[in-house]
Protein backbone atom coordinates (compact mmCIF):
# COMPACT_ATOMS: atom_id res chain seq x y z
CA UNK A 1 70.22 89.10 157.47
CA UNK A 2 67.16 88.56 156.06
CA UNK A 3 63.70 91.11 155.81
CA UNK A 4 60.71 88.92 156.66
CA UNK A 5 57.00 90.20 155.69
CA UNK A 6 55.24 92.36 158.51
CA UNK A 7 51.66 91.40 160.01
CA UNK A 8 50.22 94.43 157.53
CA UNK A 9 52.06 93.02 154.72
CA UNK A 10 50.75 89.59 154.78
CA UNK A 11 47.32 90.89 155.43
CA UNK A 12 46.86 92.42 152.03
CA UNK A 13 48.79 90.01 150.18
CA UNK A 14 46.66 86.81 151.58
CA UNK A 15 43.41 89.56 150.51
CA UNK A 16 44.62 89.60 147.18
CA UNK A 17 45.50 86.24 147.09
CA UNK A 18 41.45 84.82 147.72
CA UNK A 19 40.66 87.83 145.76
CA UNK A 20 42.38 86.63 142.57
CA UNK A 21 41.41 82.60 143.61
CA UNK A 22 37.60 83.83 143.92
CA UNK A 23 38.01 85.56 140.70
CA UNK A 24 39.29 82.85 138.69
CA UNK A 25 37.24 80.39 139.98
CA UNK A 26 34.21 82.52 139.08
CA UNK A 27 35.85 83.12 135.46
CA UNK A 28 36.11 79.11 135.68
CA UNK A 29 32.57 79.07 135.52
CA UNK A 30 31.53 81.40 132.87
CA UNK A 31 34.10 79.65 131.00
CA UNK A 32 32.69 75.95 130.84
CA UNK A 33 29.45 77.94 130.79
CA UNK A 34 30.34 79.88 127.69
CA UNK A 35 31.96 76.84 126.16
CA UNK A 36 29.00 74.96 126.80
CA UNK A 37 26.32 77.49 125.72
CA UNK A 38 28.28 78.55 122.32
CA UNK A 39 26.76 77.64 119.23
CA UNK A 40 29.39 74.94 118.58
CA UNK A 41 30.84 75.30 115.41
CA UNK A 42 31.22 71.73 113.84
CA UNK A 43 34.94 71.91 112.94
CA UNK A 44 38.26 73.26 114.32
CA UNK A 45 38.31 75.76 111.68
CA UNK A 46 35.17 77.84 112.31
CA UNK A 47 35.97 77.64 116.27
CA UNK A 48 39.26 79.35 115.48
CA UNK A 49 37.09 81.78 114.30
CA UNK A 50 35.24 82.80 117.04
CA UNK A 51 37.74 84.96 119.04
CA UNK A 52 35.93 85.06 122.37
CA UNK A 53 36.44 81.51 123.15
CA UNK A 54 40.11 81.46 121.72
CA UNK A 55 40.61 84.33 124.19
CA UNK A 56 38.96 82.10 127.09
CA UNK A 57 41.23 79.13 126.27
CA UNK A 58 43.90 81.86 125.82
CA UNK A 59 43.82 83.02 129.10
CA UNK A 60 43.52 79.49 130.67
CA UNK A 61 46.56 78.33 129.13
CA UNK A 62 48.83 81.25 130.22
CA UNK A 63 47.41 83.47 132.86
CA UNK A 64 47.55 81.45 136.16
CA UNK A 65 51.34 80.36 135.17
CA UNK A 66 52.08 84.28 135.19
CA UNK A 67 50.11 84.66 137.99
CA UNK A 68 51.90 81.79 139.82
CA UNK A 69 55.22 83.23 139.31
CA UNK A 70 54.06 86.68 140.05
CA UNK A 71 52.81 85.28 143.70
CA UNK A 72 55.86 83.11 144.66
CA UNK A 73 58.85 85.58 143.31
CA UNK A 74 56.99 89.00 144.00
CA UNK A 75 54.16 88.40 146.61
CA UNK A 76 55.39 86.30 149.13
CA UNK A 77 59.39 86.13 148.06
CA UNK A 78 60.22 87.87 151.86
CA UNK A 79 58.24 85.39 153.85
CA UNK A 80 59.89 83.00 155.89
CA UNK A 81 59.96 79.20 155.01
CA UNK A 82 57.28 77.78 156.84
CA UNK A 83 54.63 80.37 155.44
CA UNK A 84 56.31 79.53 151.70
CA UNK A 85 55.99 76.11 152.53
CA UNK A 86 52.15 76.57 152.55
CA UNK A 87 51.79 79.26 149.48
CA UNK A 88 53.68 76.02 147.21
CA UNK A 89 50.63 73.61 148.93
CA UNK A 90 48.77 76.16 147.51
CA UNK A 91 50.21 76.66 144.13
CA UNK A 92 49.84 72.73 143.56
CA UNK A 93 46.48 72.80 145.03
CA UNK A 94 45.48 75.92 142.12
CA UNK A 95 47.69 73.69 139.43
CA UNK A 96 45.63 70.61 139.79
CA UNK A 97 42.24 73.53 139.40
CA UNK A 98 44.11 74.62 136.72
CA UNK A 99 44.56 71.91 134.83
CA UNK A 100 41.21 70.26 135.28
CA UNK A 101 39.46 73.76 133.58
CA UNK A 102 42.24 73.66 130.61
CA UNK A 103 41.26 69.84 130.37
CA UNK A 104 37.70 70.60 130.20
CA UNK A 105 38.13 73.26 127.72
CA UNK A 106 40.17 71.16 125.60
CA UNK A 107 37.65 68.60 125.81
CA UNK A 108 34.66 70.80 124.44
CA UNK A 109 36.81 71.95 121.27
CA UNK A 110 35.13 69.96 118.11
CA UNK A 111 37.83 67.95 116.83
């Protein structure tokens, strides 16, 4: 027998869900932003250098794969089928989001 999720449980896990999808969008934007705004350094090298942007295109290569499976194994692993069924629609909705910031990010690195 299965333990599904109560009403109260879903509540504050769908909260913290938009929470964290407002947040990253937001830290989407200051990202292209700060990319854009840097003083671009002319070569690879000297952009290495400047550890606020590697931690930016850090945290855009690794954070929302943790945080994806953080939300499907420890958030929402109790709920039934139909409600995981829309968390994954989610998930590839955020991956394709995902992706296009990393691709962006990429695209601003001198090469």
């Amino acid at each position: 027998m299965t333990e599904t999720l109560s009403v109260d449980e879903i509540s504050w896990r769908r909260w913290l869900t938009r929470f964290v999808g407002l947040a990253a969008f937001l830290f989407a934007v200051y990202s292209v932003r700060r990319f854009l705004q840097s003083d671009f350094p002319t070569s690879r090298a000297v952009f290495v250098e400047s550890w606020d942007l590697m931690a930016i295109l850090f945290f855009w290569t690794f954070a929302p794969a943790v945080w994806f499976f953080f939300e499907y194994f420890f958030l929402w692993y109790r709920a039934d089928e139909k409600f995981l069924g829309k968390v994954k629609t989610g998930q590839d909705l955020a991956k394709t989001f995902w992706a296009a910031v990393l691709a962006t990010l990429l695209f601003l690195i001198p090469k």
